[in-house]
C-alpha atoms as a PDB file:
ATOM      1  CA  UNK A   1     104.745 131.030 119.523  1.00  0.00           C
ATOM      2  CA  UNK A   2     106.413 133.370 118.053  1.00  0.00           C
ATOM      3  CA  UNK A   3     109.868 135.630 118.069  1.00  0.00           C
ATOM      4  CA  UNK A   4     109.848 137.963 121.330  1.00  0.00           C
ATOM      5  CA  UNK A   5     110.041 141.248 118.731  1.00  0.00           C
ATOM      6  CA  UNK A   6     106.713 140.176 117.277  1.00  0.00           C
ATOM      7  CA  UNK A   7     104.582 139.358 120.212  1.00  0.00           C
ATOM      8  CA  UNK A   8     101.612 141.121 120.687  1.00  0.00           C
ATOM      9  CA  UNK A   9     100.560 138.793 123.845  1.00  0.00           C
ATOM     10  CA  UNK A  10     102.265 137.795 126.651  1.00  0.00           C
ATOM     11  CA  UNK A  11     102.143 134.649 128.340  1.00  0.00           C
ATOM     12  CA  UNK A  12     103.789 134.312 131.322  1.00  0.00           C
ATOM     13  CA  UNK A  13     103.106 131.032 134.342  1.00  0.00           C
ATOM     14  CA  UNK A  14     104.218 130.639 138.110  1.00  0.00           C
ATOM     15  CA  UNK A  15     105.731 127.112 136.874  1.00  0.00           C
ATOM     16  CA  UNK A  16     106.239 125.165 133.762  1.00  0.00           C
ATOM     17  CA  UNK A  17     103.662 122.446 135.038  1.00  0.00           C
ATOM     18  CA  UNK A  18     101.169 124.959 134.295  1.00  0.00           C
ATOM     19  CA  UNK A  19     101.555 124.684 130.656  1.00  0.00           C
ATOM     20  CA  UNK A  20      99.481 121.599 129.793  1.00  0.00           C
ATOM     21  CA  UNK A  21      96.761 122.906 131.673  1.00  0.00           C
ATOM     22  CA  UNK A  22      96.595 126.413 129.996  1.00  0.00           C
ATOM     23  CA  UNK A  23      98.189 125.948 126.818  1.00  0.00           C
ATOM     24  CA  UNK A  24      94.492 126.572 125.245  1.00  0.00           C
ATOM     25  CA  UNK A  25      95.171 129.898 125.544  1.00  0.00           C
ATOM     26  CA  UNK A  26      98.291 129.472 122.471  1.00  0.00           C
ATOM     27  CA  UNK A  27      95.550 127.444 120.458  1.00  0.00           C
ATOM     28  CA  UNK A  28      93.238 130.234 120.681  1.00  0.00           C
ATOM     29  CA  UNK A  29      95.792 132.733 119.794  1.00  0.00           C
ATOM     30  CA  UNK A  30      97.134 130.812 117.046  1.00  0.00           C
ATOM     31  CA  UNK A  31      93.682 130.452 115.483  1.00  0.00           C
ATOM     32  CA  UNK A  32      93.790 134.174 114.965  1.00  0.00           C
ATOM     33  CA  UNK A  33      97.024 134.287 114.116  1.00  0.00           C
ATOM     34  CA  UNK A  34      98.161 136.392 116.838  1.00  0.00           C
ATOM     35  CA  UNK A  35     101.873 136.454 118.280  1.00  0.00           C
ATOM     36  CA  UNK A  36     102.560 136.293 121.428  1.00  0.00           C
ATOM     37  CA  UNK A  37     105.426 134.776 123.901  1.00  0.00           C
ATOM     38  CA  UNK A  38     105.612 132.436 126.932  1.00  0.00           C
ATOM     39  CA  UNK A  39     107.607 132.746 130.354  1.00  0.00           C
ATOM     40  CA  UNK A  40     107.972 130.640 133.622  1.00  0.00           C
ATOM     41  CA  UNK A  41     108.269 133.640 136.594  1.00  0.00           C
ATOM     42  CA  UNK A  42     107.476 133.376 140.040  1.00  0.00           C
ATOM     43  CA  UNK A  43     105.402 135.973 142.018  1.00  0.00           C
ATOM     44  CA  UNK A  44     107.068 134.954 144.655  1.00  0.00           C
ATOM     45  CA  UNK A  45     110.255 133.094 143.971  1.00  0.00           C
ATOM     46  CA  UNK A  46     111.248 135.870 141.138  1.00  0.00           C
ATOM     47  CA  UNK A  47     109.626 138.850 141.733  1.00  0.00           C
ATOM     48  CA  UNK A  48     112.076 140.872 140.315  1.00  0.00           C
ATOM     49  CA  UNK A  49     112.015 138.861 136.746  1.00  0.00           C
ATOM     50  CA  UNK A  50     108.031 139.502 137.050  1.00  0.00           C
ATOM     51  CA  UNK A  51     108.614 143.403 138.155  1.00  0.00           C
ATOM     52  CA  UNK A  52     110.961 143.729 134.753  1.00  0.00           C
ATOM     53  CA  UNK A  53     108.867 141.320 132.641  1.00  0.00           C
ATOM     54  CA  UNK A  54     105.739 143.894 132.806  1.00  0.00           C
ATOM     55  CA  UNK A  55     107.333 146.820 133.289  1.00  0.00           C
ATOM     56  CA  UNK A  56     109.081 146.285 130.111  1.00  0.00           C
ATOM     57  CA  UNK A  57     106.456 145.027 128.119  1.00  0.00           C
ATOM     58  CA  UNK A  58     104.587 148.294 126.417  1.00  0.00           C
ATOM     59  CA  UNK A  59     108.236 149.068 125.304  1.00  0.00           C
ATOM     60  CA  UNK A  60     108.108 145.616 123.664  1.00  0.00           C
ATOM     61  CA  UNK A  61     105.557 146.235 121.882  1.00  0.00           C
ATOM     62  CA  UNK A  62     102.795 143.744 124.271  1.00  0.00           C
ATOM     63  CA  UNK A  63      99.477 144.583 123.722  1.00  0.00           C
ATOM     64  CA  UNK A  64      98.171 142.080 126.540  1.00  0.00           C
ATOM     65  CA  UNK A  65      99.702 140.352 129.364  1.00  0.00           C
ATOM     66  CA  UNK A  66      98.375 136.741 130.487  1.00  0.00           C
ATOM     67  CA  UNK A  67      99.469 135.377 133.690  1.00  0.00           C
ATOM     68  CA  UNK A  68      98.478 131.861 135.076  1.00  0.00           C
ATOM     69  CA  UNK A  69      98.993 130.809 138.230  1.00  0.00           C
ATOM     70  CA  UNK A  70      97.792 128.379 141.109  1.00  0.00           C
ATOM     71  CA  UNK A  71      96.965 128.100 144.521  1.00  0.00           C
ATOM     72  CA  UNK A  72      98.780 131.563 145.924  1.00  0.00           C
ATOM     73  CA  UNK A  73      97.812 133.177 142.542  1.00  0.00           C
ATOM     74  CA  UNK A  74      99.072 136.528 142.836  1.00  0.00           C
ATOM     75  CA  UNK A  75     100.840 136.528 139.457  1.00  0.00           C
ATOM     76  CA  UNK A  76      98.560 138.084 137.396  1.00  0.00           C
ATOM     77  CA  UNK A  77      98.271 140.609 140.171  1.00  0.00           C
ATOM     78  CA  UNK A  78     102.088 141.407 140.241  1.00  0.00           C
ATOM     79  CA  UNK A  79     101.957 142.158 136.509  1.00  0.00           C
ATOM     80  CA  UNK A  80      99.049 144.502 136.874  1.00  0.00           C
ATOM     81  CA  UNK A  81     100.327 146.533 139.378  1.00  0.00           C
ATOM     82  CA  UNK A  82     103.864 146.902 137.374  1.00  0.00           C
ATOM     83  CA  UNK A  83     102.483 147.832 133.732  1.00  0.00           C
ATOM     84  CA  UNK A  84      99.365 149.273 132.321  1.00  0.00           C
ATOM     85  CA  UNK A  85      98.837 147.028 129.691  1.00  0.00           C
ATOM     86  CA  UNK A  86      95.600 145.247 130.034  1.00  0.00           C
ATOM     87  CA  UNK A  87      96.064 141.946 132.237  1.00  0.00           C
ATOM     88  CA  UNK A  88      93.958 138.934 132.360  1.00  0.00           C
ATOM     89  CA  UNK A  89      94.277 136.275 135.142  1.00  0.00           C
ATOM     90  CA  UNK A  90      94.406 132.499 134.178  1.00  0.00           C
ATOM     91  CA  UNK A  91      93.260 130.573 137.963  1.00  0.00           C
ATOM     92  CA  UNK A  92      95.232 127.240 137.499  1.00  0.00           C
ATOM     93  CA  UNK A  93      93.197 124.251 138.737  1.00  0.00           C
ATOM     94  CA  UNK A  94      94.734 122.872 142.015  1.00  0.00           C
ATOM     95  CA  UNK A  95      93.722 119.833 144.068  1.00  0.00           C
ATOM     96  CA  UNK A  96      92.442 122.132 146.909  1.00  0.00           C
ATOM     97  CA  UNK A  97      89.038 122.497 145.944  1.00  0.00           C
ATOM     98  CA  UNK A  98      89.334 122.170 142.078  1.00  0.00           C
ATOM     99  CA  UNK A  99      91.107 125.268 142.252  1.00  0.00           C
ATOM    100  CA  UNK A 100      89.184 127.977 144.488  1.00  0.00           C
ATOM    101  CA  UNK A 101      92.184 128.706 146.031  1.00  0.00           C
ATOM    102  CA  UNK A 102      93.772 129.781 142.346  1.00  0.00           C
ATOM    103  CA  UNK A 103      89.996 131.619 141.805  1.00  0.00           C
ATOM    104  CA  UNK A 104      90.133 134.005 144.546  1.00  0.00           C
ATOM    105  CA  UNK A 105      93.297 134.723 144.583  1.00  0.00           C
ATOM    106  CA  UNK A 106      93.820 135.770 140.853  1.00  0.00           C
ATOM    107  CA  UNK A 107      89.806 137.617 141.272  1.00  0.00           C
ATOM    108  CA  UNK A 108      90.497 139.646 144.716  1.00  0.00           C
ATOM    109  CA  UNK A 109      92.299 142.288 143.468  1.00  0.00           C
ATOM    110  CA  UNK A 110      92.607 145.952 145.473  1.00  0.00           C
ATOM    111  CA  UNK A 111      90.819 148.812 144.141  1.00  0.00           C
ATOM    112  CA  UNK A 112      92.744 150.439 141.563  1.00  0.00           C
ATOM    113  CA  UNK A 113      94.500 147.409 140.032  1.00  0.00           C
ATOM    114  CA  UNK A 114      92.368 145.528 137.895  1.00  0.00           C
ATOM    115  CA  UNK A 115      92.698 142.096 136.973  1.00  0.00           C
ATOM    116  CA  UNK A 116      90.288 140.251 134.200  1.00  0.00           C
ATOM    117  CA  UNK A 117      89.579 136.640 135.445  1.00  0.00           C
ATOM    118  CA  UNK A 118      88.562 133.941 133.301  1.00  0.00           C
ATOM    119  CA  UNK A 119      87.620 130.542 135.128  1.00  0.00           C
ATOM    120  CA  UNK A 120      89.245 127.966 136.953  1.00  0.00           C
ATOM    121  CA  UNK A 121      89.325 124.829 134.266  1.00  0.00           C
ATOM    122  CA  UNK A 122      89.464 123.616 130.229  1.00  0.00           C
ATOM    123  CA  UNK A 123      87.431 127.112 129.324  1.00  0.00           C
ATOM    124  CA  UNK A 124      89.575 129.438 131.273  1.00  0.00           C
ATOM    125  CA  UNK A 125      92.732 129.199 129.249  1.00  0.00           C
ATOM    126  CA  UNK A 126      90.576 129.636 125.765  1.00  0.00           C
ATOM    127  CA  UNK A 127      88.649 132.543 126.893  1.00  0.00           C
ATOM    128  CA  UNK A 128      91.750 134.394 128.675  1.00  0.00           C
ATOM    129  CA  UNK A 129      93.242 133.977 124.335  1.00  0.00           C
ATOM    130  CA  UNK A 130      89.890 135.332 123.106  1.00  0.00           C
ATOM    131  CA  UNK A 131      89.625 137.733 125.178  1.00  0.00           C
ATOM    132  CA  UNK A 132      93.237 139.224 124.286  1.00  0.00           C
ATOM    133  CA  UNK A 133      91.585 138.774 120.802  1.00  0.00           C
ATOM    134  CA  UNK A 134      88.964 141.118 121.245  1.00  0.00           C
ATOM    135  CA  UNK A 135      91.030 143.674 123.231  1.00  0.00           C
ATOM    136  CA  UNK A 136      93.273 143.394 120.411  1.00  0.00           C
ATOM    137  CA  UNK A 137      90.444 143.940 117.756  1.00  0.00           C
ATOM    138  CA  UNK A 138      89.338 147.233 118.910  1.00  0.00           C
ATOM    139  CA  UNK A 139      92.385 148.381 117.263  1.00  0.00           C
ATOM    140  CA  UNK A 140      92.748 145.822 114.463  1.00  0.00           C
ATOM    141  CA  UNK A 141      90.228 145.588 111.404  1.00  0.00           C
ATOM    142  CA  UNK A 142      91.604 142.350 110.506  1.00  0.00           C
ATOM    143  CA  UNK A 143      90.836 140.664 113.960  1.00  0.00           C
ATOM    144  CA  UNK A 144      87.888 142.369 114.179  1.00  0.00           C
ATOM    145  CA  UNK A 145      86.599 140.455 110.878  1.00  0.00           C
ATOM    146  CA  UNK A 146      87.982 137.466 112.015  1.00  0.00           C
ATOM    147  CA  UNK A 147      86.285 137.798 115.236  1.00  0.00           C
ATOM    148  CA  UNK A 148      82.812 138.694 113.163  1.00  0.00           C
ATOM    149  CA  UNK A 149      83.148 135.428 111.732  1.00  0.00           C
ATOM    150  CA  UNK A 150      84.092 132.909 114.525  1.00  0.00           C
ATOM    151  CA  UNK A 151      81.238 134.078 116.280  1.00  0.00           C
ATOM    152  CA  UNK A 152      79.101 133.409 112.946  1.00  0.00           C
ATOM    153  CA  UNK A 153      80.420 130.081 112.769  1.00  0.00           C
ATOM    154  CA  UNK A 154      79.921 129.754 117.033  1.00  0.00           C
ATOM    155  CA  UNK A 155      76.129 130.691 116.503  1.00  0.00           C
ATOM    156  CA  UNK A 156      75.637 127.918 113.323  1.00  0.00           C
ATOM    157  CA  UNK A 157      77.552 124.774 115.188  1.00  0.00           C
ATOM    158  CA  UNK A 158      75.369 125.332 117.760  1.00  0.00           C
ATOM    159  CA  UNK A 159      72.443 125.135 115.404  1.00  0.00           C
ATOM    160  CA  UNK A 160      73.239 122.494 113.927  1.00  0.00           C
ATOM    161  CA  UNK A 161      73.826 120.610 117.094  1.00  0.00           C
ATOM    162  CA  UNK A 162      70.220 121.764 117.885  1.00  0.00           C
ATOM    163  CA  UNK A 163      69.185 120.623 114.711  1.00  0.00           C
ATOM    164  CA  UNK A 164      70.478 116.703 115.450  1.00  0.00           C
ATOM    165  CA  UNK A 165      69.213 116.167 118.889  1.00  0.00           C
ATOM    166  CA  UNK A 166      65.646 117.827 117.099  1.00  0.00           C
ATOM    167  CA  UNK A 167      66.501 115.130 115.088  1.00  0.00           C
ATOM    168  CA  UNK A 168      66.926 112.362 117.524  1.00  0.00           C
ATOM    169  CA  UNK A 169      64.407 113.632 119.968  1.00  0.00           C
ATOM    170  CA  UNK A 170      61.678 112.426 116.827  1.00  0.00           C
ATOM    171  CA  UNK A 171      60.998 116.227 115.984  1.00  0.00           C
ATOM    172  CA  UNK A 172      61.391 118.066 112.766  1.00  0.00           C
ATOM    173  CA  UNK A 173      61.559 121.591 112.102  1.00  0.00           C
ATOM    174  CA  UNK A 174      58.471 123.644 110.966  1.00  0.00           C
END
């Protein structure tokens, strides 16, 4: 995390027990080296702090807004419809369902005020951080490079995981 002037990505939750199941997203930010901040607001317990949090944050100098939320999920919703900074919608897991409730609530958004949702679980939080990535890199050589190379590494872990169970299945390569 860094200073609030620097930020380039806000994170913002419904509650502070949402942390340890998102914080992924910081990891993935941090292995680009992107700022960003982190908040605890309510949609519904302080929608006024949420109202002046996005409202605010192109002045700020935001780029991206994350917002996390469970069950009643209508944070990342909230935000949208109070900035026009690109939002992206982190479903919390809950215990109803695994989360479904958290799913369709961040995904059903009206017409007109769009929401990008990343999945309920471990690989929500991480993709919601590259995706700000890649929104950010359409306007930043330096992520974009970064971004060129991740997915070069992505593409050769994956080989060589092919390459072991080849390997342990008895079969070599031709």
């Amino acid at each position: 995390m860094t200073d609030d002037k620097s930020a380039r990505v806000g994170i913002v939750m419904g509650s502070d027990s949402d942390w340890p199941k998102i914080n992924a997203v910081a990891a993935a930010l941090d292995e680009f080296g992107v700022a960003y901040e982190v908040h605890v607001m309510s949609a519904h317990r302080t929608p006024e702090v949420v109202q002046q949090y996005a409202a605010s944050a192109v002045a700020r100098g935001l780029k991206v807004v994350i917002a996390a939320a469970g069950g009643a999920a209508h944070l990342a919703g909230v935000v949208a419809a109070h900035t026009t900074l690109p939002v992206i919608g982190i479903p919390v897991p809950t215990g109803l369902s695994g989360g479904l409730d958290s799913l369709l609530s961040t995904v059903q958004m009206p017409g007109d005020v769009p929401v990008a949702t990343v999945g309920v679980g471990s690989g929500g939080p991480r993709n919601a951080g590259l995706l700000a990535v890649q929104i950010l890199a359409t306007a930043d050589d330096r992520l974009a490079r970064k971004l060129v190379e991740f997915k070069k590494n992505l593409a050769q872990k994956i080989a060589g995981k092919d390459k072991v169970l080849q390997a342990s299945l008895g079969k070599t390569a031709d």
